[in-house]
Protein backbone atom coordinates (compact mmCIF):
# COMPACT_ATOMS: atom_id res chain seq x y z
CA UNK A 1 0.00 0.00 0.00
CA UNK A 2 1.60 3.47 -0.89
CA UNK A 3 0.97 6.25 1.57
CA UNK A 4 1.32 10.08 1.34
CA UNK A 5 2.01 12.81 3.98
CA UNK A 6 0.58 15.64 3.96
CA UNK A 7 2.41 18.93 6.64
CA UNK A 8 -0.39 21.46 7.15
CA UNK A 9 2.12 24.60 8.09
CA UNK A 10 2.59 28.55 8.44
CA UNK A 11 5.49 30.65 7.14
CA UNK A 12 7.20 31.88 9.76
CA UNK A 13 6.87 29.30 12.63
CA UNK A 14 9.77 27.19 14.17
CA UNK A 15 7.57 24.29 14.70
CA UNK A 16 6.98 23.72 11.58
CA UNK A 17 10.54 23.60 10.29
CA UNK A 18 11.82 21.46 12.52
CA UNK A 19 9.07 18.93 11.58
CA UNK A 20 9.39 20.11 7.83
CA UNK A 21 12.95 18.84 8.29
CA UNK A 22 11.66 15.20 10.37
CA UNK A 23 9.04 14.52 7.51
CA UNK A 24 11.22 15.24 5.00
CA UNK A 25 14.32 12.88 6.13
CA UNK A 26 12.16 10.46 7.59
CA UNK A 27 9.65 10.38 4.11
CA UNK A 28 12.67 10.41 2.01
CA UNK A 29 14.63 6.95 3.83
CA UNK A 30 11.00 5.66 3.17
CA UNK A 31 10.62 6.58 -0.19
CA UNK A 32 7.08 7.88 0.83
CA UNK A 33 5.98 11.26 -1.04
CA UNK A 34 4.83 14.27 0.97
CA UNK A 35 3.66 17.59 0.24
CA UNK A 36 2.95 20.81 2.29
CA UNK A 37 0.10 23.19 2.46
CA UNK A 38 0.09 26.21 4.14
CA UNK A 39 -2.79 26.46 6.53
CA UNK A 40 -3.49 30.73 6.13
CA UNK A 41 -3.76 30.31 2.70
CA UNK A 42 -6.74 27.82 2.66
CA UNK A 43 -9.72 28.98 4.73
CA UNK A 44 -10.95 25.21 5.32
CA UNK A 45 -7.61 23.94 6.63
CA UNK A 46 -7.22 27.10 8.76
CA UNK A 47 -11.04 26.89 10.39
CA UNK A 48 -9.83 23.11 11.11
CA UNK A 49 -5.82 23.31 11.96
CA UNK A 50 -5.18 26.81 12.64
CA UNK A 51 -4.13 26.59 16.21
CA UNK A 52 -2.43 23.17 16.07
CA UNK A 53 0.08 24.12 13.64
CA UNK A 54 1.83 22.34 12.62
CA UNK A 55 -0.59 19.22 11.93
CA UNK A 56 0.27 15.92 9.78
CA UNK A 57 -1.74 14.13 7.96
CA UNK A 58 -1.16 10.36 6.46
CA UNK A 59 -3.24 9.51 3.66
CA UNK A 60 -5.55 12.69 4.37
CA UNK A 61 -6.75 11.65 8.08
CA UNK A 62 -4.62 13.31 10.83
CA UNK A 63 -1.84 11.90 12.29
CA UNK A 64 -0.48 14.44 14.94
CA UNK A 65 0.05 17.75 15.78
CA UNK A 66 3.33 19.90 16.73
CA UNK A 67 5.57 17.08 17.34
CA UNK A 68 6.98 14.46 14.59
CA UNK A 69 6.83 11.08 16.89
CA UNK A 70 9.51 9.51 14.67
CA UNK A 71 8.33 5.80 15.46
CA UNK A 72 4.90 6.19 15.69
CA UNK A 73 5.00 7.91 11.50
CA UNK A 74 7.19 5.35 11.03
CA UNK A 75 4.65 2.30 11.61
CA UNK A 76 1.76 4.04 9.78
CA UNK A 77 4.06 4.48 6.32
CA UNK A 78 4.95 1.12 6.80
């Protein structure tokens, strides 16, 4: 089964790049594709996420919020 992880982000915000950098390493040793969406520039994903930035999503449910936990992405891409 291929999965897909989606970082729901703002410019600006710490958070978010360090767990821009997590997703990234940890999608790329998986070979799992990601994207990221910025949450002010979408009014539905800022109504939903915009306090719990930043939020991850795997295959389009949520995952987590503000902290990458490394081993638990890890067993839901695998």
């Amino acid at each position: 089964m291929s999965h897909h992880v989606t970082l729901v982000s703002r410019v600006d915000c710490h958070a978010c790049e360090r767990a821009r950098d997590e997703i990234e390493r940890i999608c790329g040793e998986l070979g799992v594709p990601w994207d990221e969406q910025d949450v002010d520039a979408d009014r539905e994903l800022r109504a939903e996420y915009g306090d719990r930035v930043p939020v991850f999503l795997v295959d389009g449910r949520e995952h987590g919020y503000w902290e990458v936990e490394e081993d638990r992405l890890r067993a839901a891409l695998a």
